[in-house]
N, C-alpha and C. Protein backbone atom coordinates (compact mmCIF):
# COMPACT_ATOMS: atom_id res chain seq x y z
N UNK A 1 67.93 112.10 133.34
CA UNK A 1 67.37 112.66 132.13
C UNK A 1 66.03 113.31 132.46
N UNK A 2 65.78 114.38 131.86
CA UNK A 2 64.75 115.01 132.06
C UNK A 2 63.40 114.72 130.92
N UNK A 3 61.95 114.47 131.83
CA UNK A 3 60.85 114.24 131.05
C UNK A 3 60.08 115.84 130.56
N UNK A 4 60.81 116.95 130.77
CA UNK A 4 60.33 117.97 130.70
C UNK A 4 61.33 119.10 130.03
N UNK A 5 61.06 119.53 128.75
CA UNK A 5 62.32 120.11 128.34
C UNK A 5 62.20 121.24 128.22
N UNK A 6 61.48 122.20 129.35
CA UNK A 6 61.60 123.40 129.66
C UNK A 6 62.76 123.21 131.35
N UNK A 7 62.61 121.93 131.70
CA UNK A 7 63.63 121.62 133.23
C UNK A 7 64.79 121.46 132.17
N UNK A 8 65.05 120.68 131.46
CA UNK A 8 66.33 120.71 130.56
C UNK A 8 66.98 121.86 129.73
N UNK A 9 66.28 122.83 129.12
CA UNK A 9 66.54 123.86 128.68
C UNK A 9 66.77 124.19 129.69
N UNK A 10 66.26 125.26 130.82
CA UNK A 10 66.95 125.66 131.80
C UNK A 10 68.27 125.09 133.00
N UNK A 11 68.63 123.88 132.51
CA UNK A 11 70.07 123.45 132.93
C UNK A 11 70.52 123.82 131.86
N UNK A 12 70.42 123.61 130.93
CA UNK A 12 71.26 123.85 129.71
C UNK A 12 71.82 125.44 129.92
N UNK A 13 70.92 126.19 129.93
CA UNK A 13 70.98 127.47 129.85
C UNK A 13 71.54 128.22 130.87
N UNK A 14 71.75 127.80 132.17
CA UNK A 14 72.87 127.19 132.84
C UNK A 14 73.76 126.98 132.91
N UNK A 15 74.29 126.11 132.29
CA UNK A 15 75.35 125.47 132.37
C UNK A 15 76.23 127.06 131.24
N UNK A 16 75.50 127.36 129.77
CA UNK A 16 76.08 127.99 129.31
C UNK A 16 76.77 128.78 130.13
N UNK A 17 75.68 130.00 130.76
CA UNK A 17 76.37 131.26 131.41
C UNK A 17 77.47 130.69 132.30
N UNK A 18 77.37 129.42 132.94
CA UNK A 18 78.71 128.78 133.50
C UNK A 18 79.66 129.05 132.82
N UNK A 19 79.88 128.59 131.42
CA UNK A 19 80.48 128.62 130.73
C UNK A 19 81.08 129.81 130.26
N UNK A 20 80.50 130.77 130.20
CA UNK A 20 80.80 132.01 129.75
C UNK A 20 81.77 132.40 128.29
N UNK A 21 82.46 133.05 128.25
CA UNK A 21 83.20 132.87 126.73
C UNK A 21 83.69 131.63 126.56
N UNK A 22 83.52 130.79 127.29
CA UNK A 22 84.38 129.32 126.71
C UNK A 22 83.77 129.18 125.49
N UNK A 23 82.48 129.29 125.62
CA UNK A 23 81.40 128.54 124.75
C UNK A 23 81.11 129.61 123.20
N UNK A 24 81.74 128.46 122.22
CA UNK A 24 81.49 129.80 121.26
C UNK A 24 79.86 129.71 120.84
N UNK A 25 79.58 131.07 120.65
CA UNK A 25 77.93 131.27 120.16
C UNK A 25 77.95 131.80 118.81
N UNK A 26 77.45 129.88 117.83
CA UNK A 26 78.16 130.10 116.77
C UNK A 26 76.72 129.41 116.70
N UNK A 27 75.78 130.39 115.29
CA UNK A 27 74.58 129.32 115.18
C UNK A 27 74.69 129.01 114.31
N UNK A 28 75.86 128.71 114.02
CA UNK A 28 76.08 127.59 112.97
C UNK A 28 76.00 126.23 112.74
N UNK A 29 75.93 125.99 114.51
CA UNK A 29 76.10 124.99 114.99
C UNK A 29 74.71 124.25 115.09
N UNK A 30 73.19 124.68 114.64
CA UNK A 30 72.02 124.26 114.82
C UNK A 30 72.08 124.41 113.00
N UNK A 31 70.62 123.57 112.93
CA UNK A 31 70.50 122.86 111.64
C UNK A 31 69.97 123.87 111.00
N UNK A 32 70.12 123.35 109.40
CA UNK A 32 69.35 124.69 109.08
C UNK A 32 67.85 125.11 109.12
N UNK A 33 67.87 126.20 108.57
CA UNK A 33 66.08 126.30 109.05
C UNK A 33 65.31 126.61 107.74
N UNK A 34 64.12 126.21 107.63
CA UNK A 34 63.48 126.15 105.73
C UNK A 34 63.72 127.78 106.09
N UNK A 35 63.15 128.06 104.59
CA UNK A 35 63.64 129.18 103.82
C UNK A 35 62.43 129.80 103.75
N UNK A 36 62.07 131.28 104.05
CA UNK A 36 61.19 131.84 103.87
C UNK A 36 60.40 132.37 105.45
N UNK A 37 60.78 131.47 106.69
CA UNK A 37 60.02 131.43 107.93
C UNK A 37 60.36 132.47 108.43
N UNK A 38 61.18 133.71 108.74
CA UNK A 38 61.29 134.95 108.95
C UNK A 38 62.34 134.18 110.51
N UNK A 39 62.44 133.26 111.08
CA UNK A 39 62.73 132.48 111.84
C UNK A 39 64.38 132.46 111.91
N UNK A 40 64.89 132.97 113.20
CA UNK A 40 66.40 133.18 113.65
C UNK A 40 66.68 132.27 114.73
N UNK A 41 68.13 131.76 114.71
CA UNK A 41 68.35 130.93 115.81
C UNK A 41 69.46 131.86 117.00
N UNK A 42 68.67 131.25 118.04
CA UNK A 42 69.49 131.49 119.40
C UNK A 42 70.37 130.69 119.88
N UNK A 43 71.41 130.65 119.70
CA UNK A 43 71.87 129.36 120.04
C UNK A 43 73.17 129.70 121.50
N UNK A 44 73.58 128.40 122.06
CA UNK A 44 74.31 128.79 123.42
C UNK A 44 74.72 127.08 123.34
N UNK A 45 76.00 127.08 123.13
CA UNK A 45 76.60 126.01 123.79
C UNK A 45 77.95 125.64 124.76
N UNK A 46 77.58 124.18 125.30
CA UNK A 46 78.72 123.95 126.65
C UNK A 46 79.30 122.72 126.41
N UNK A 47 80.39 122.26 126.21
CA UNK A 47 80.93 121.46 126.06
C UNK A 47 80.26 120.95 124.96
N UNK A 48 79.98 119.47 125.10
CA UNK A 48 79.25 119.01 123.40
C UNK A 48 77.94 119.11 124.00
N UNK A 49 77.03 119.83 124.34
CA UNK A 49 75.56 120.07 124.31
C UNK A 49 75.62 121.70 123.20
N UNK A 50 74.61 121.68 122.26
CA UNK A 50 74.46 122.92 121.54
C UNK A 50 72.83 122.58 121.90
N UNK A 51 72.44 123.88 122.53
CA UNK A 51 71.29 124.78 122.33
C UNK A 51 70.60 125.59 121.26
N UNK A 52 69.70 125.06 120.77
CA UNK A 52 68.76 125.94 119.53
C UNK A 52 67.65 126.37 119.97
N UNK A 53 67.45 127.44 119.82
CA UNK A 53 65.94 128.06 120.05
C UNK A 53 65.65 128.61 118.39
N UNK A 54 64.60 128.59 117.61
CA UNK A 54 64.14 128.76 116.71
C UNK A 54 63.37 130.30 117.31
N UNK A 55 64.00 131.58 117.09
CA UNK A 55 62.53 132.79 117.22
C UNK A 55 62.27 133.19 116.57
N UNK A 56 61.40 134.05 116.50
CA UNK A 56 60.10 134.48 115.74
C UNK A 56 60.70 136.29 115.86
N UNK A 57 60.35 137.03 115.03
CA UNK A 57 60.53 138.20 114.98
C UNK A 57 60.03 138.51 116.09
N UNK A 58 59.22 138.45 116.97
CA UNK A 58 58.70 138.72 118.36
C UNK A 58 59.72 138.67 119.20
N UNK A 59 60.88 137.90 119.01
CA UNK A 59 61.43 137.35 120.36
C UNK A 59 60.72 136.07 120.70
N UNK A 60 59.90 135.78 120.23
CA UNK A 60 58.83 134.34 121.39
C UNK A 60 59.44 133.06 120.26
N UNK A 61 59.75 132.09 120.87
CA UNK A 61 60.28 131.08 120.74
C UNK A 61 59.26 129.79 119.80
N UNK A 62 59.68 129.54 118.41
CA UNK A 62 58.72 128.89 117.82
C UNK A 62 58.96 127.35 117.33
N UNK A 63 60.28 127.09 118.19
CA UNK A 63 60.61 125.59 118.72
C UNK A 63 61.94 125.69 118.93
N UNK A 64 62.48 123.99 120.34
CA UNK A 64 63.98 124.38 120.47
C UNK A 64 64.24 123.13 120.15
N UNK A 65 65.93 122.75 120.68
CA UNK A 65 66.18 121.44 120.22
C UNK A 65 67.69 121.90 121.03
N UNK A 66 67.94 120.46 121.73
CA UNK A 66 69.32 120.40 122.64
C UNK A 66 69.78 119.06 121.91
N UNK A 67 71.31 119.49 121.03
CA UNK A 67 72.18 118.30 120.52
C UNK A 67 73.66 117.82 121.52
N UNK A 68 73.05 116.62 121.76
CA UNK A 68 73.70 115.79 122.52
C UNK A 68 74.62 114.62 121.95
N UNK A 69 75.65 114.10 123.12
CA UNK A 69 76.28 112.96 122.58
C UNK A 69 75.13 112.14 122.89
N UNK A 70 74.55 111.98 124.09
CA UNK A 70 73.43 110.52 124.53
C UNK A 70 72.16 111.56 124.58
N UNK A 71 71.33 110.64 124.28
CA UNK A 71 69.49 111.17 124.57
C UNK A 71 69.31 111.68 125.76
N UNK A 72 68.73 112.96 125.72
CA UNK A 72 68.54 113.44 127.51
C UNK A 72 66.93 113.80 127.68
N UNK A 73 66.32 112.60 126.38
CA UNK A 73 64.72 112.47 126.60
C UNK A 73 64.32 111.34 126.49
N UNK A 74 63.85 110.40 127.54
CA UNK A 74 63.59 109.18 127.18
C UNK A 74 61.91 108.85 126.73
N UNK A 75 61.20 109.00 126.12
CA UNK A 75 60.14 108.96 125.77
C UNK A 75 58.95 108.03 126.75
N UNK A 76 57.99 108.29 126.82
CA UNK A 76 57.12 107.26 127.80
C UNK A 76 55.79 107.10 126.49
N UNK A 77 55.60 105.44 126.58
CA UNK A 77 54.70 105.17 125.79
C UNK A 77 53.20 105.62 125.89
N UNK A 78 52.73 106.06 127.23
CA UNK A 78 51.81 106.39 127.54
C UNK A 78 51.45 108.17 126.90
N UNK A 79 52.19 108.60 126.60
CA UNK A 79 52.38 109.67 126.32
C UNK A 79 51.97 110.23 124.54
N UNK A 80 52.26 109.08 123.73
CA UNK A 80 52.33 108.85 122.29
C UNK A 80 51.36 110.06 121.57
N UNK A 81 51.69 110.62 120.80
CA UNK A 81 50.74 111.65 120.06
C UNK A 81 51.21 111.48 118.28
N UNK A 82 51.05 112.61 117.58
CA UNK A 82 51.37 112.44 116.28
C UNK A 82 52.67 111.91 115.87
N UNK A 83 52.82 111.79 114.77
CA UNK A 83 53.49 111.32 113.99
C UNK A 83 53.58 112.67 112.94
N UNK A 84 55.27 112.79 112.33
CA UNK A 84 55.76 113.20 111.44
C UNK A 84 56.96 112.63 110.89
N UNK A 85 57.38 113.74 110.50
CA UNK A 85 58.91 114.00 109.51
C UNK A 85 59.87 115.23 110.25
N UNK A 86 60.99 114.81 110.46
CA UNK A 86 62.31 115.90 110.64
C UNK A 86 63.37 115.61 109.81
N UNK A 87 63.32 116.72 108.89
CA UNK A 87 64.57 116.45 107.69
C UNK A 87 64.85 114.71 107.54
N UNK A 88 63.88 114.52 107.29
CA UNK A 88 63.58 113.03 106.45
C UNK A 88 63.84 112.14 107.58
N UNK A 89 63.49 112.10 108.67
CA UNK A 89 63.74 111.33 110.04
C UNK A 89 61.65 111.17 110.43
N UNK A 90 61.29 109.60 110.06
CA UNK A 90 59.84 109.81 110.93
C UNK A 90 60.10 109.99 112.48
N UNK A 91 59.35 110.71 112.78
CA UNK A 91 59.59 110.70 113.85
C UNK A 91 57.86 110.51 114.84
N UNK A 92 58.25 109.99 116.08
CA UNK A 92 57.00 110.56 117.00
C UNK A 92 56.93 111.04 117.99
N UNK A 93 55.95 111.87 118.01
CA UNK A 93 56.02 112.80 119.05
C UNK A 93 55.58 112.55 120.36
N UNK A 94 55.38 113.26 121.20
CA UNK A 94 55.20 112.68 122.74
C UNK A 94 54.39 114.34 123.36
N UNK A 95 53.11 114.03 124.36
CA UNK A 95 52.30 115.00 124.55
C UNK A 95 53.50 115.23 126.03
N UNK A 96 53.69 116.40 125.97
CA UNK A 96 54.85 117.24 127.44
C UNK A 96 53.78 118.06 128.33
N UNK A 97 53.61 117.91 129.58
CA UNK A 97 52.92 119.44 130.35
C UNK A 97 53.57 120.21 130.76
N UNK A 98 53.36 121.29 130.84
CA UNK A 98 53.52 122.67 131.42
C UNK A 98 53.04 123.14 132.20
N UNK A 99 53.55 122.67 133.15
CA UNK A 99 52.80 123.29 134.42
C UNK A 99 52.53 125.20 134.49
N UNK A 100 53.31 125.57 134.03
CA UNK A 100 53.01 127.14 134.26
C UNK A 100 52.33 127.39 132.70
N UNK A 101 52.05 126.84 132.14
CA UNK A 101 51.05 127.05 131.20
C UNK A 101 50.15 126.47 130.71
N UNK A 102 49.26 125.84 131.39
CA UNK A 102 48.01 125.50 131.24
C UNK A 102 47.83 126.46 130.21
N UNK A 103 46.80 125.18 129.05
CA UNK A 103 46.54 125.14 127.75
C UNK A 103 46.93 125.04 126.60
N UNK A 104 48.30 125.25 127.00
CA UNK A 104 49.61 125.19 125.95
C UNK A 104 49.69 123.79 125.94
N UNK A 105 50.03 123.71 124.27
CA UNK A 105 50.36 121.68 123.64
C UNK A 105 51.50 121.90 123.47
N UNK A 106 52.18 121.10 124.10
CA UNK A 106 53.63 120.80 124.04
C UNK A 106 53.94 119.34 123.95
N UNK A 107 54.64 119.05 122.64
CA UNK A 107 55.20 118.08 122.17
C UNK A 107 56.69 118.14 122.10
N UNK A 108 57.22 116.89 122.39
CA UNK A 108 58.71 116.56 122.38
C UNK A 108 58.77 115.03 121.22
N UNK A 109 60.54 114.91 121.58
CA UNK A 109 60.63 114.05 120.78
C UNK A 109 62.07 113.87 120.36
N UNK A 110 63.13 112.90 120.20
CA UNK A 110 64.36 112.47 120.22
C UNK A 110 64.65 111.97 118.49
N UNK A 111 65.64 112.58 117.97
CA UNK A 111 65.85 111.77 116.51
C UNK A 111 67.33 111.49 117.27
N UNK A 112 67.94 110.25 116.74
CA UNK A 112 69.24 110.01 116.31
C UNK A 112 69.92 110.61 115.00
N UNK A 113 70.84 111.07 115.04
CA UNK A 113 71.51 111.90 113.68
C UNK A 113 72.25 111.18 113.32
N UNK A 114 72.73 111.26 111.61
CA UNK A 114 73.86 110.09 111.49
C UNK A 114 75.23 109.57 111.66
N UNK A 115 75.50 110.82 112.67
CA UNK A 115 77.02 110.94 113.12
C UNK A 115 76.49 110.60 114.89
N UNK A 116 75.55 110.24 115.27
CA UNK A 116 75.53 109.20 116.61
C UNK A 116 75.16 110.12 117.34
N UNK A 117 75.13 111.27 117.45
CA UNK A 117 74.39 112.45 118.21
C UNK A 117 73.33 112.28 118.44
N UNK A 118 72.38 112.63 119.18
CA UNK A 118 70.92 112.48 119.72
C UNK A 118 70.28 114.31 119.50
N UNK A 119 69.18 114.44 118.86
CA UNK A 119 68.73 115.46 119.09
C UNK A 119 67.68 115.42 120.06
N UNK A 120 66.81 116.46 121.39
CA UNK A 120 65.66 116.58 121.77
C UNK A 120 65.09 117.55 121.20
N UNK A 121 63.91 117.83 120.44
CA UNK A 121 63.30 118.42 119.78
C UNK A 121 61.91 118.88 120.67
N UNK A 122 61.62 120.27 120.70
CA UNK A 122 60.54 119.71 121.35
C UNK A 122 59.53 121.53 120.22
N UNK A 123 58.40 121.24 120.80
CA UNK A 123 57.46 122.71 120.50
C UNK A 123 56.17 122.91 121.09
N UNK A 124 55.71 124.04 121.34
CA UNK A 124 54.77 124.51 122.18
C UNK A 124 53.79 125.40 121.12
N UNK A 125 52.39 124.91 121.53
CA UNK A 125 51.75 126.03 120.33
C UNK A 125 50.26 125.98 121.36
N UNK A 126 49.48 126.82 121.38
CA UNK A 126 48.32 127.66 121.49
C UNK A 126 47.08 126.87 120.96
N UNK A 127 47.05 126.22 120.06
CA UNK A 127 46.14 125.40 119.13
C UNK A 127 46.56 124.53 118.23
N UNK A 128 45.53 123.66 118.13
CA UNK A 128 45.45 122.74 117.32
C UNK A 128 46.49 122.66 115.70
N UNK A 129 45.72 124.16 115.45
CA UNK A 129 46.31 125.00 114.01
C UNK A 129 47.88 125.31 114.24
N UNK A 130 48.33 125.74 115.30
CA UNK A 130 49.45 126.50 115.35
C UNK A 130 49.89 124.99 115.49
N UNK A 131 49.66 123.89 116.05
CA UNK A 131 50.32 122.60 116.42
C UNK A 131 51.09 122.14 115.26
N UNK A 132 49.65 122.13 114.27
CA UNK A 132 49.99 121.75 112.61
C UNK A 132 51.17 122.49 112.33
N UNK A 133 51.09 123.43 112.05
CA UNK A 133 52.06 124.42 111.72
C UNK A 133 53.19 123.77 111.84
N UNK A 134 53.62 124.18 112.94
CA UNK A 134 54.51 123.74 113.59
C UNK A 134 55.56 122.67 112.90
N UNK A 135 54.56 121.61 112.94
CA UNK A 135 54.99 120.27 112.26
C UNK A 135 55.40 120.65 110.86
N UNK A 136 54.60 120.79 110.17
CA UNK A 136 54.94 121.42 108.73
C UNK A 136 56.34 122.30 108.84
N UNK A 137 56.12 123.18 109.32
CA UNK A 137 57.85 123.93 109.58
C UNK A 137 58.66 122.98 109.83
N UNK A 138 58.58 121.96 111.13
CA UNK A 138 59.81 121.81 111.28
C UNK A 138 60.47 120.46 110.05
N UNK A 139 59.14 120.16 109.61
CA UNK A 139 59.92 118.62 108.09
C UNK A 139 60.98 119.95 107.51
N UNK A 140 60.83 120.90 106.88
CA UNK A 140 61.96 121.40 106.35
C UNK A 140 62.89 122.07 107.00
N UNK A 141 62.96 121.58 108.48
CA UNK A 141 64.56 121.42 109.03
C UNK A 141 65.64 120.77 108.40
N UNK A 142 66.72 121.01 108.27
CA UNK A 142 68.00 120.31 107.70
C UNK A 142 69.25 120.57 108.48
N UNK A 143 69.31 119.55 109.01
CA UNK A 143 70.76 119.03 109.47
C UNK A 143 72.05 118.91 108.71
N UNK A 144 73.04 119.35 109.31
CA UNK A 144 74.31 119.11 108.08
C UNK A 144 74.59 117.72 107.53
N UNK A 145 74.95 117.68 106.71
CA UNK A 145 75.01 115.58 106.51
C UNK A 145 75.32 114.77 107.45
N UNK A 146 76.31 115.58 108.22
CA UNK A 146 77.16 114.86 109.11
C UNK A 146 76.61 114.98 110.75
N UNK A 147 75.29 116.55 110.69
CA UNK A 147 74.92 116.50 111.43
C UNK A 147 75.91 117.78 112.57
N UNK A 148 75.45 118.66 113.45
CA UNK A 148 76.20 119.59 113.76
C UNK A 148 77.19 118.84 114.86
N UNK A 149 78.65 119.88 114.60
CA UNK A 149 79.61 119.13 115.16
C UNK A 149 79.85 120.42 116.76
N UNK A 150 80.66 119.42 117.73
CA UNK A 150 81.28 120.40 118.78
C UNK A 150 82.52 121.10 117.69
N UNK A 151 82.23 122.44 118.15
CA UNK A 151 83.68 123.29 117.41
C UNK A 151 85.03 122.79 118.14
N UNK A 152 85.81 122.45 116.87
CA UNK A 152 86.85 122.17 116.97
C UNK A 152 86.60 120.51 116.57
N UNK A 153 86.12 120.01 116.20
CA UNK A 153 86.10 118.36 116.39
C UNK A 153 86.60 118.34 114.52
C-alpha cells in the first residue's frame, strides 16, 4: 500500500492505459460533486479500482479519490492534521509530502463506504485558505447510497 497518493495515482493510471477499452470511462462511477463548483470529473477505471480526479476549468486538479475493494492508504498517527466531514462521514485527515512540490499541503485520508468499499481521498492546495476551501467543497461530496459500483455488478 502506498503512503503517497501521487505513487498510487500513478499505478492506477497505469494500470488503466493497461487496460485500454476494457475499462469503461464512465464518470458515473465517482460520487457526486456539490452543485455550483464549475468542477468536472476525470475518471479511468481497472478492474474494481475507479479513479476520480475532481478539475477545475483550468485542467489543474482540485482533489482525487481511488475506490477500492480494500484500503490502499494506511494512515500513520504521527501524521494527524484536521478534522472534517465527507458526505456525512467524519473524517481525519493526514499531512502527505511532495517531494516535487515543496510548499504544497497535501492531505489524505480513507472513508469506508456502506457497501464495504474503501475510498482514498486525498487534496493539494497552495495555502492555508485554499486548504479550507477545499474541505468545505469536499463535505458536499455525495456518494450513491450504495456507494459507486464496478460496472456490471
Amino acid at each position: 500500500m502506498s503512503r503517497h497518493p501521487l505513487l498510487y495515482v500513478g499505478f492506477v493510471l497505469a494500470g488503466c492505459v493497461l487496460a485500454g477499452a476494457a475499462a469503461a470511462q464512465d464518470a458515473s462511477m465517482c460520487p457526486q460533486l456539490p452543485a455550483d463548483t464549475g468542477l468536472t470529473w476525470d475518471y479511468r477505471g481497472s478492474g474494481d479500482t475507479q479513479l476520480c480526479r475532481a478539475l477545475r476549468a483550468d485542467g489543474s486538479e482540485a482533489f482525487g479519490l481511488v475506490i477500492t475493494a480494500k484500503p490502499t492508504f494506511e494512515p500513520a498517527r504521527s501524521d494527524r492534521a484536521e478534522r472534517s466531514t465527507v458526505d456525512g462521514h467524519e473524517v481525519r485527515w493526514y499531512r502527505a509530502e511532495l517531494a516535487q512540490k515543496p510548499g504544497v499541503q497535501a492531505r489524505e485520508t480513507v472513508i469506508e463506504l456502506t457497501n464495504g468499499r474503501s475510498v482514498h481521498l486525498w487534496l493539494q492546495a497552495d495555502s492555508d485558505a485554499q486548504l479550507e476551501s477545499g474541505f468545505q467543497l469536499l463535505q458536499g461530496l455525495r456518494f450513491q447510497p450504495a456507494g459507486p459500483q464496478v460496472a456490471g455488478q
